[in-house]
Protein backbone atom coordinates (compact mmCIF):
# COMPACT_ATOMS: atom_id res chain seq x y z
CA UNK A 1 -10.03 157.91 269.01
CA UNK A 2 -10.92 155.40 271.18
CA UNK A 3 -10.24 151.49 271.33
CA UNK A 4 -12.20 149.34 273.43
CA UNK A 5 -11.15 145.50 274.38
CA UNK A 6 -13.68 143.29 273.62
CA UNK A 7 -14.74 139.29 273.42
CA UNK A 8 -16.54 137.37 271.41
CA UNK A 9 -19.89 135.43 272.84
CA UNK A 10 -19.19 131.49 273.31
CA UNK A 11 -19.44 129.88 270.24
CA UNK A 12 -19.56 133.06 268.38
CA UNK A 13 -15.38 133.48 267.66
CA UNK A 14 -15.08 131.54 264.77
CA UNK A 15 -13.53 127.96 264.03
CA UNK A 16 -11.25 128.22 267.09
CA UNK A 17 -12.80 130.30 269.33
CA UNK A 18 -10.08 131.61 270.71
CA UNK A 19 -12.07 134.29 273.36
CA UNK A 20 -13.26 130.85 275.09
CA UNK A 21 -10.41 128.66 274.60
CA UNK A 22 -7.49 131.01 275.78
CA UNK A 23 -9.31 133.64 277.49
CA UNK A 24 -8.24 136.20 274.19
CA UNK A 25 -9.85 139.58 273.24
CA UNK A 26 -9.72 141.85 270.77
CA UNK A 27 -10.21 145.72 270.15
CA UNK A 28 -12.43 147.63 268.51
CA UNK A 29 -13.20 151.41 267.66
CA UNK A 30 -16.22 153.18 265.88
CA UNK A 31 -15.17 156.76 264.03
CA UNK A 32 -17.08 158.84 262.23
CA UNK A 33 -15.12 160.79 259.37
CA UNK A 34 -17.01 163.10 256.32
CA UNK A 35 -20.43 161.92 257.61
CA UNK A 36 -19.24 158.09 257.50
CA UNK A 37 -19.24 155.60 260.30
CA UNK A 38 -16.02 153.85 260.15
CA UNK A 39 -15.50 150.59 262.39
CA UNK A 40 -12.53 148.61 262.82
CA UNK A 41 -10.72 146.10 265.00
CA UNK A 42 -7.81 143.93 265.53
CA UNK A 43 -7.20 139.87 265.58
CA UNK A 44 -7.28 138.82 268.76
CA UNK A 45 -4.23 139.15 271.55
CA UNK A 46 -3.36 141.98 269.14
CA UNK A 47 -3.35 145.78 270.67
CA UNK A 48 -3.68 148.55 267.95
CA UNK A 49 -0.79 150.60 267.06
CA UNK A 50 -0.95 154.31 265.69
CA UNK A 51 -0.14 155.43 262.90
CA UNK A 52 2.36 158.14 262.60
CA UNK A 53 0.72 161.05 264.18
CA UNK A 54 -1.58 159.55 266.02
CA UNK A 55 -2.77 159.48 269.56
CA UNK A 56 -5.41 157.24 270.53
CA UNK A 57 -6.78 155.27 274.00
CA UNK A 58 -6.54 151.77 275.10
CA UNK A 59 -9.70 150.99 277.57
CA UNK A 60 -9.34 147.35 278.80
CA UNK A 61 -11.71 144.93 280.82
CA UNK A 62 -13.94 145.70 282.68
CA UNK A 63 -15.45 148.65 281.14
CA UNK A 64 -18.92 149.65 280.92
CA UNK A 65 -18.64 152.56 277.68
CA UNK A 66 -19.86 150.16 275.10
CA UNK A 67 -23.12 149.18 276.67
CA UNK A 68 -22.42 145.12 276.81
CA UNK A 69 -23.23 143.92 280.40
CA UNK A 70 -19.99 141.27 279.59
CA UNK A 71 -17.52 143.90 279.03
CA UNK A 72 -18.50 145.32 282.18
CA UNK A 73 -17.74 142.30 284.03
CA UNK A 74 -14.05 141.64 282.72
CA UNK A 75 -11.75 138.99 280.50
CA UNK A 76 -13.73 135.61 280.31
CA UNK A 77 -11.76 132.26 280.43
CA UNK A 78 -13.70 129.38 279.48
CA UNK A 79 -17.00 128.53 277.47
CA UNK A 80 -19.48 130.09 280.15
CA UNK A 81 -20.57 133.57 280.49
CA UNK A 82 -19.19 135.99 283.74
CA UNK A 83 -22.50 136.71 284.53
CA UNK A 84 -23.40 132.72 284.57
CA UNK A 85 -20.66 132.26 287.12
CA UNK A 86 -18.00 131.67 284.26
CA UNK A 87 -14.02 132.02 285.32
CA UNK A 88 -12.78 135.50 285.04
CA UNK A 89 -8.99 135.46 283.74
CA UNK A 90 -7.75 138.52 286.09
CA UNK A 91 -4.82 140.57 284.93
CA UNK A 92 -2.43 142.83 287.31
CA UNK A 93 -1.90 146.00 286.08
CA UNK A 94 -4.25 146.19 282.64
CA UNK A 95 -7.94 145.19 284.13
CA UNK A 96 -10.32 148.17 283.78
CA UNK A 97 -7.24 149.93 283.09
CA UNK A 98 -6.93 153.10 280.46
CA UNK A 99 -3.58 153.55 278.23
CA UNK A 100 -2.70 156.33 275.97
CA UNK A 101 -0.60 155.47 273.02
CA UNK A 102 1.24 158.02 270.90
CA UNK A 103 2.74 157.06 268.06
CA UNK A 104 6.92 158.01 267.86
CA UNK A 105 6.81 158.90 263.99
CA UNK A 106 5.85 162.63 263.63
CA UNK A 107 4.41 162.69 260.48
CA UNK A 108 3.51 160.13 257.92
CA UNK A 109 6.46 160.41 255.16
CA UNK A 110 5.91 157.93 252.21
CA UNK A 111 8.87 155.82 250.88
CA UNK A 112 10.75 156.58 247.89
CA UNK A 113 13.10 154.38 246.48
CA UNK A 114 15.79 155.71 243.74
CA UNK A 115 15.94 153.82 240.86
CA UNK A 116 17.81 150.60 240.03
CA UNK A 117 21.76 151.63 239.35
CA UNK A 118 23.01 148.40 238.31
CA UNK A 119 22.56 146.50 234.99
């Protein structure tokens, strides 16, 4: 499973528009399970976390996997697109970078209570 970091276009983030404003992203994945396609993301400055498990793959900005010329270019700051000459919010360390996150719970174990002792 793969998650890819993402932005909204300008004007296209809802109320706040946050992936202008603050230079946010968010990620998003596309599974297919018993025939279904299954997509899902996160709110923005949010990374996924696995459940227990679960290993999937962080791909940040720049990346060029989902086919948007954008995401290729990197994390936008400001109203104006990268490829318009728009700011591009650099980040040490994560840009274009991959991660691997595997989830510390073994095995999914559902919680049980006992019942209510007192009167």
């Amino acid at each position: 499973l793969t998650w890819y970091e993402m932005q909204h276009a300008p004007g296209k983030c809802g109320n706040f528009d946050v992936c202008s404003q603050s230079g946010s992203s968010f990620f998003a994945c596309v599974t297919r399970h018993g025939g279904r396609e299954y997509r899902d993301s996160t709110a923005h400055g949010l990374e996924p976390r696995p459940l227990p498990g679960q290993t999937f793959t962080l791909k940040y900005l720049p990346h060029s996997e989902t086919g948007d010329a954008e995401c290729s270019l990197g994390l936008r700051l400001g109203k104006a697109l990268l490829s318009r000459g728009g700011q591009r919010k650099a980040r040490p360390g994560k840009d274009g970078g991959t991660r691997v996150v595997v989830a510390r719970t073994p095995r999914y174990a559902p919680f049980a209570m006992p019942r209510f002792a007192g009167r």
